[in-house]
N, C-alpha and C. Protein backbone atom coordinates (compact mmCIF):
# COMPACT_ATOMS: atom_id res chain seq x y z
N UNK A 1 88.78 109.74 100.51
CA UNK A 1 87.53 108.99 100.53
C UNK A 1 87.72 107.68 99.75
N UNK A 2 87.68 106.66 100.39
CA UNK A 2 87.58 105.35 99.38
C UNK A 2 86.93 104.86 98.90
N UNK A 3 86.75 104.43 97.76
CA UNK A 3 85.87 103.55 96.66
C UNK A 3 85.03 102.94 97.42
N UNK A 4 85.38 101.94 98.44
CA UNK A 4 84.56 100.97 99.24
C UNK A 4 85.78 100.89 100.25
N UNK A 5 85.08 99.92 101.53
CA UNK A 5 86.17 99.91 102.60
C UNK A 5 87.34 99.21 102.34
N UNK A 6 87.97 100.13 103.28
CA UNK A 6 89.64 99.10 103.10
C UNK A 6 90.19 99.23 104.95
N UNK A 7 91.09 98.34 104.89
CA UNK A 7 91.54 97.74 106.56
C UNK A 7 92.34 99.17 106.65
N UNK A 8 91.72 99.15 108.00
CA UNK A 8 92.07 100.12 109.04
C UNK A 8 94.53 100.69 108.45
N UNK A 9 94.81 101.36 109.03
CA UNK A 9 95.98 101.10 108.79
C UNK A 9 96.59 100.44 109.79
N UNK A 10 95.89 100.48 110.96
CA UNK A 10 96.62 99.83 112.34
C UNK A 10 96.51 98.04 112.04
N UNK A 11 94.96 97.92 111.15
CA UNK A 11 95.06 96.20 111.13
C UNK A 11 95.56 95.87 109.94
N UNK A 12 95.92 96.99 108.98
CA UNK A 12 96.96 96.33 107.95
C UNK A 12 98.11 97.41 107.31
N UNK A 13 99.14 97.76 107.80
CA UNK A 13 100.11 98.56 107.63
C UNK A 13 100.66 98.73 106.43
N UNK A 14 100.72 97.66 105.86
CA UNK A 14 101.15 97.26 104.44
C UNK A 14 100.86 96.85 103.33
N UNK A 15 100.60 97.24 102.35
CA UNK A 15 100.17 96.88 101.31
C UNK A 15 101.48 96.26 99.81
N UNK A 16 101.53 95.09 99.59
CA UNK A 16 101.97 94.53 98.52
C UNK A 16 100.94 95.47 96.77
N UNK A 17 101.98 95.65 96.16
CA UNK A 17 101.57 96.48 94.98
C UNK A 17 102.11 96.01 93.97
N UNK A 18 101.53 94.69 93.08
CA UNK A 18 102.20 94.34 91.84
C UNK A 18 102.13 95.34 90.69
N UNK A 19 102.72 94.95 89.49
CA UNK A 19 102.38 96.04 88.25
C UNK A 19 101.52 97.36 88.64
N UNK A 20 102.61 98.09 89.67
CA UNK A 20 102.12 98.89 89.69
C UNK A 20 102.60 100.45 89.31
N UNK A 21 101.96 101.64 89.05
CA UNK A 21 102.51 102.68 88.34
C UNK A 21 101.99 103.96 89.54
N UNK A 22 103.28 104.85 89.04
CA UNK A 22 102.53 106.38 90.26
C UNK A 22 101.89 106.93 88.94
N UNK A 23 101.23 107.76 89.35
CA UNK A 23 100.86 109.13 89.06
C UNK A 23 100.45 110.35 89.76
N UNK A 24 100.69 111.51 89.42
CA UNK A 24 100.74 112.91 90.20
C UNK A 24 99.49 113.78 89.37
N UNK A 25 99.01 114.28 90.37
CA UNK A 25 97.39 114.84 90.12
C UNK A 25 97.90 115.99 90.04
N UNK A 26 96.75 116.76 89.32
CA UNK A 26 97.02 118.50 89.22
C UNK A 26 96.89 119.05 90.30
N UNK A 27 97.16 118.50 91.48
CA UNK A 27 96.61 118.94 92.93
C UNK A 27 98.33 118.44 93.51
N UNK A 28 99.25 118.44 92.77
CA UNK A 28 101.03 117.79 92.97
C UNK A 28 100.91 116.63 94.08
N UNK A 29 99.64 116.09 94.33
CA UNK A 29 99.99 114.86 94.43
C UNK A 29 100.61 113.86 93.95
N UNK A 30 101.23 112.76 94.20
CA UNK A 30 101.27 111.30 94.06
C UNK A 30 100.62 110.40 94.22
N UNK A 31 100.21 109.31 93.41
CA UNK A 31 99.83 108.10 94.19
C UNK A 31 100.10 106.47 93.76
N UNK A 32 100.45 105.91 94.40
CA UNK A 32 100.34 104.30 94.02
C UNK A 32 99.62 103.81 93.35
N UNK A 33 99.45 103.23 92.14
CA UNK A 33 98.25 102.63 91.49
C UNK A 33 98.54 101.28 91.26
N UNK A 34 98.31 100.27 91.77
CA UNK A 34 98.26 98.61 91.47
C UNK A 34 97.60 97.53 91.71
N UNK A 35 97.87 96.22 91.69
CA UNK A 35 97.13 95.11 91.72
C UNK A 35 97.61 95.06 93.17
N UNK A 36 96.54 94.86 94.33
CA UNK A 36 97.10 94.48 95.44
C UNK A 36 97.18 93.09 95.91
N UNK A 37 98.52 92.45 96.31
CA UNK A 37 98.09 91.15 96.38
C UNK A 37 97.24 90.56 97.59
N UNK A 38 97.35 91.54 98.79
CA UNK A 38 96.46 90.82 100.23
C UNK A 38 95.28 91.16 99.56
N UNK A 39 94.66 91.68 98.37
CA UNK A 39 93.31 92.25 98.69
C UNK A 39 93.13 91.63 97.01
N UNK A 40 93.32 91.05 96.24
CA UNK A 40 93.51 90.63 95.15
C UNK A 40 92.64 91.41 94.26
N UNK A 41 93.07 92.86 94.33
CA UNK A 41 92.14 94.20 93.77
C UNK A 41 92.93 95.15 93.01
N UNK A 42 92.43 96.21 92.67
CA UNK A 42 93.11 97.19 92.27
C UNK A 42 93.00 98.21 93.26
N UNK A 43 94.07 98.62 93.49
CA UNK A 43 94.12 99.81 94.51
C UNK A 43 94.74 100.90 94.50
N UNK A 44 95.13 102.23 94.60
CA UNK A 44 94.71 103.66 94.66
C UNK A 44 95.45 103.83 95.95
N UNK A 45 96.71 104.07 96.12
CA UNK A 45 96.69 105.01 97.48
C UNK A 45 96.23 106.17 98.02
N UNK A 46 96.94 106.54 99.25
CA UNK A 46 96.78 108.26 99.46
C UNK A 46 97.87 108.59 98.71
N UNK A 47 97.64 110.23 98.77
CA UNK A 47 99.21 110.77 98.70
C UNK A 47 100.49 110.36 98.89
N UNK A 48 101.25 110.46 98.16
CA UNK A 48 102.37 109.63 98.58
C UNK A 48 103.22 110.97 99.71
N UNK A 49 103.94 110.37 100.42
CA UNK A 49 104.67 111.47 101.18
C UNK A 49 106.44 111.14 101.37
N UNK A 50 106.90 109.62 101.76
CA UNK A 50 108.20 109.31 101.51
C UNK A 50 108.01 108.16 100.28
N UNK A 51 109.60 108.00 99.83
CA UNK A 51 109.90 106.97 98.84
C UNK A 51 110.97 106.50 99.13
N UNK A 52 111.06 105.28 99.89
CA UNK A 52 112.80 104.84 99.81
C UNK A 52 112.94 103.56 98.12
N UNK A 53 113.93 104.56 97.08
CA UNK A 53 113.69 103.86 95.88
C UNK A 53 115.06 102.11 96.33
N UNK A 54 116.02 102.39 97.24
CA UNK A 54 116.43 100.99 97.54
C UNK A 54 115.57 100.20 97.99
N UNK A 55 114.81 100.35 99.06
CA UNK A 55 114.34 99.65 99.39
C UNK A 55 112.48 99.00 98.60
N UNK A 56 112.37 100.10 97.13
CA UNK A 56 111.37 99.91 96.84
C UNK A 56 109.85 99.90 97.39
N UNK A 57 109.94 101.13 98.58
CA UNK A 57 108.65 101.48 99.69
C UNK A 57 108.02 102.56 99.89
N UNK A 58 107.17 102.96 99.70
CA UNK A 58 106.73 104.66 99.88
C UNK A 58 105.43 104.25 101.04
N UNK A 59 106.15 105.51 101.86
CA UNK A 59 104.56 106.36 102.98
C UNK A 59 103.70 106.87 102.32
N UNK A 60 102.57 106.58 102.49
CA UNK A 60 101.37 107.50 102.28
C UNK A 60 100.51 108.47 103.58
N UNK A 61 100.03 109.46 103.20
CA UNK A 61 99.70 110.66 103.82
C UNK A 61 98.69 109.17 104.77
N UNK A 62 98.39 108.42 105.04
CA UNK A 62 97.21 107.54 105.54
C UNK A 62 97.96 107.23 106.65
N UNK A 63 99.94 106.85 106.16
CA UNK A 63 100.73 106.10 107.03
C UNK A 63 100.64 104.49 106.66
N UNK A 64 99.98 104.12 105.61
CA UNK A 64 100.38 102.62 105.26
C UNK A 64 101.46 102.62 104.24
N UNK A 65 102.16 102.03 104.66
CA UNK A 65 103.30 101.46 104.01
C UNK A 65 103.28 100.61 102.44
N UNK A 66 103.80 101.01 101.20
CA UNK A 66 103.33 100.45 99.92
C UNK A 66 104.55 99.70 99.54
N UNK A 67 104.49 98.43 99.33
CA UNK A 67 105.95 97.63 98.94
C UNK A 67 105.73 97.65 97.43
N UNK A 68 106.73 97.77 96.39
CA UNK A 68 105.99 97.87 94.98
C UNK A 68 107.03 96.69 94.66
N UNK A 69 106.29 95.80 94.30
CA UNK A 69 106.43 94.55 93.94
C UNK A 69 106.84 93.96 92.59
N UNK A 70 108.04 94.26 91.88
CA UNK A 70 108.33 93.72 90.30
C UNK A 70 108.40 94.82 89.64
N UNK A 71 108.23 94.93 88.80
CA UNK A 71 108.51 95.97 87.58
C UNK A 71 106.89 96.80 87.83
N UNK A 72 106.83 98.01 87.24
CA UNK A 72 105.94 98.80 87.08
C UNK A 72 104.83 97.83 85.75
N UNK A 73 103.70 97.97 86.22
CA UNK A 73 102.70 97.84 84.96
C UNK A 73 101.50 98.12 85.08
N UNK A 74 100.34 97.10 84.44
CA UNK A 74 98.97 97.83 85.04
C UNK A 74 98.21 96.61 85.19
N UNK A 75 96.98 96.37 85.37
CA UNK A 75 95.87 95.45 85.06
C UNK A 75 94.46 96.05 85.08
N UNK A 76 93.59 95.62 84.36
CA UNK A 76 92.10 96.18 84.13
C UNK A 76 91.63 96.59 85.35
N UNK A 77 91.87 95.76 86.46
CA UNK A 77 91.80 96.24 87.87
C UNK A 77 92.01 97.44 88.44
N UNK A 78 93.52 97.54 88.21
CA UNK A 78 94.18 98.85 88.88
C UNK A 78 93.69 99.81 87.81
N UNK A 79 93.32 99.76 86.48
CA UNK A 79 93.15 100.58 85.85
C UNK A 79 91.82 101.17 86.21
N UNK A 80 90.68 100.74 86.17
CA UNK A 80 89.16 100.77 86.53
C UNK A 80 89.36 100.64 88.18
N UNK A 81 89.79 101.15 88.87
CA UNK A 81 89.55 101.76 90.76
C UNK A 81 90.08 103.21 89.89
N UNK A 82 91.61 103.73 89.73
CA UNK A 82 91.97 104.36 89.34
C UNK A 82 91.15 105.83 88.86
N UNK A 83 90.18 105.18 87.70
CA UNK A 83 89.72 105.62 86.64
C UNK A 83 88.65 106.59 87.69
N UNK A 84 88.18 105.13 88.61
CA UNK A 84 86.68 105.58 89.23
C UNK A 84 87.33 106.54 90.27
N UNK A 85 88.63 106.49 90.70
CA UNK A 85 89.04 107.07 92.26
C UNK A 85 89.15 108.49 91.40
N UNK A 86 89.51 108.86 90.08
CA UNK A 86 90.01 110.07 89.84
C UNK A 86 88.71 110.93 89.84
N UNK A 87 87.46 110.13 89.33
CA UNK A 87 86.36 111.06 89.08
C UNK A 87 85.50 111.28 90.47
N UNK A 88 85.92 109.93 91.74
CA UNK A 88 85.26 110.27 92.95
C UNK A 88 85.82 111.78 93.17
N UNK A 89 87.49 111.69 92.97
CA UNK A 89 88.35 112.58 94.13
C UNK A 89 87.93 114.03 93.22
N UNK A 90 87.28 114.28 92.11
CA UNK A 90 87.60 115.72 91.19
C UNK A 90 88.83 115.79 90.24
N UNK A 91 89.62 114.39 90.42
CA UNK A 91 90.57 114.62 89.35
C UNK A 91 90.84 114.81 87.80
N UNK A 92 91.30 115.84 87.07
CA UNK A 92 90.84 115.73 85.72
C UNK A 92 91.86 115.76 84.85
N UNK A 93 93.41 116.10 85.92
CA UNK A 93 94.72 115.72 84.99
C UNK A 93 95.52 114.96 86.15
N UNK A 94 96.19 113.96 85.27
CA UNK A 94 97.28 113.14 85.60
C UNK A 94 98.14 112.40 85.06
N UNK A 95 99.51 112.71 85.47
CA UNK A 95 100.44 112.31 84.73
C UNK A 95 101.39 111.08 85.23
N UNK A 96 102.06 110.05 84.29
CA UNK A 96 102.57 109.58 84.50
C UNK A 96 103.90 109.67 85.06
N UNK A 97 104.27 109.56 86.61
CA UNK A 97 105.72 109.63 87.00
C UNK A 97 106.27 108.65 87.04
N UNK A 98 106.29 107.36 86.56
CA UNK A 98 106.56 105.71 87.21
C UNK A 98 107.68 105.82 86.80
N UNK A 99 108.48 106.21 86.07
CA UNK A 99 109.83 106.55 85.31
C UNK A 99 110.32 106.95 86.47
N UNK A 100 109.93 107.70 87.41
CA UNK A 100 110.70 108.24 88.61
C UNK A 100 110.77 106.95 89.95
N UNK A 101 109.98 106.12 89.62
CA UNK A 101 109.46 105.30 90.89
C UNK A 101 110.99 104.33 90.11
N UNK A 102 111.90 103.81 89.78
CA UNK A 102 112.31 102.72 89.29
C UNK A 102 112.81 101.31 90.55
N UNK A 103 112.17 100.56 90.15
CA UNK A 103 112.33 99.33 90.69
C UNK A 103 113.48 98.70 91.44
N UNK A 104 113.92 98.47 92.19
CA UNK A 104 115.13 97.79 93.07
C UNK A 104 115.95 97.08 92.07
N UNK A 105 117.09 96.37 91.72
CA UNK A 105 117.77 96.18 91.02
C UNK A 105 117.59 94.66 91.04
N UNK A 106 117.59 93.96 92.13
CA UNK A 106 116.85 92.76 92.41
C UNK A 106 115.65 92.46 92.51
N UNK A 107 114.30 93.52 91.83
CA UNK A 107 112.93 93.61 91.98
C UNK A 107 112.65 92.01 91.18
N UNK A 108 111.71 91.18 91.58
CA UNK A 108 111.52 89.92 90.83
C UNK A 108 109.99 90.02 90.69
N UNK A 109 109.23 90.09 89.21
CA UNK A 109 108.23 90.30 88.66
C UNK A 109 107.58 88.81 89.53
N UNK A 110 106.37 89.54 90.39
CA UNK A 110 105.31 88.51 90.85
C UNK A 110 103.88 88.46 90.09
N UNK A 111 103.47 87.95 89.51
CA UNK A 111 102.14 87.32 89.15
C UNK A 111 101.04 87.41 90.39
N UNK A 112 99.83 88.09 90.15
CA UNK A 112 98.82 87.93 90.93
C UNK A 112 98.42 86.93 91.44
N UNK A 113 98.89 85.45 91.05
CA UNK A 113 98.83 84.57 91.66
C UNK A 113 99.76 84.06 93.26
N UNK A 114 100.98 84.92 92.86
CA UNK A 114 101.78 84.99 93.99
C UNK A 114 102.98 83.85 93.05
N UNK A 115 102.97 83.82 92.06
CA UNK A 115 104.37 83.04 91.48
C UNK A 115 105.24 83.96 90.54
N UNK A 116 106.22 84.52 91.15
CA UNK A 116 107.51 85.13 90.08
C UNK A 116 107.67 84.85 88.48
């Protein structure tokens, strides 16, 4: 269930994810948590289901595609959807896995503005 609407997956496949971090729900989910840059928000995936860590990309149970963009971090943004998505969904534990997500070796830290 989402916070508010978001594009279809057919009219937007992909989502750009700056400073962003996983975490896994007491329900052994995963999910994406970051600053999105097409949507200049904080955003919340689905479930995560694949992870290619070369290529820095994970599937979600939705089927949109998550590019994670720079190093792992957070912003008041991603933090507050997050916060609100855990108490929409019933969530009441979650842990940090981002240690497992690690960044491409050539990952180049982007700014919400869209400048490295």
């Amino acid at each position: 269930m989402p916070i508010w609407s978001v594009a279809s997956v057919d009219s937007q496949p992909g989502i750009t994810l700056l400073r962003w971090r996983v975490f896994e729900t007491e329900h052994q989910e995963r999910h994406f948590v970051g600053y999105c840059l097409e949507s200049s928000s904080g955003r919340v995936s689905s479930a995560i289901v694949s992870f290619d860590a070369d290529e820095g990309v994970g599937t979600t149970v939705s089927g949109r595609r998550y590019i994670l963009s720079g190093c792992p971090g957070f912003t008041d943004d991603a933090e507050y959807v997050w916060h609100l998505w855990k108490r929409v969904n019933g969530v009441t534990l979650a842990k940090d896995v981002t240690n497992e997500y690690s960044p491409p070796a050539n990952a180049v830290h982007v700014a919400p503005n869209g400048v490295p």
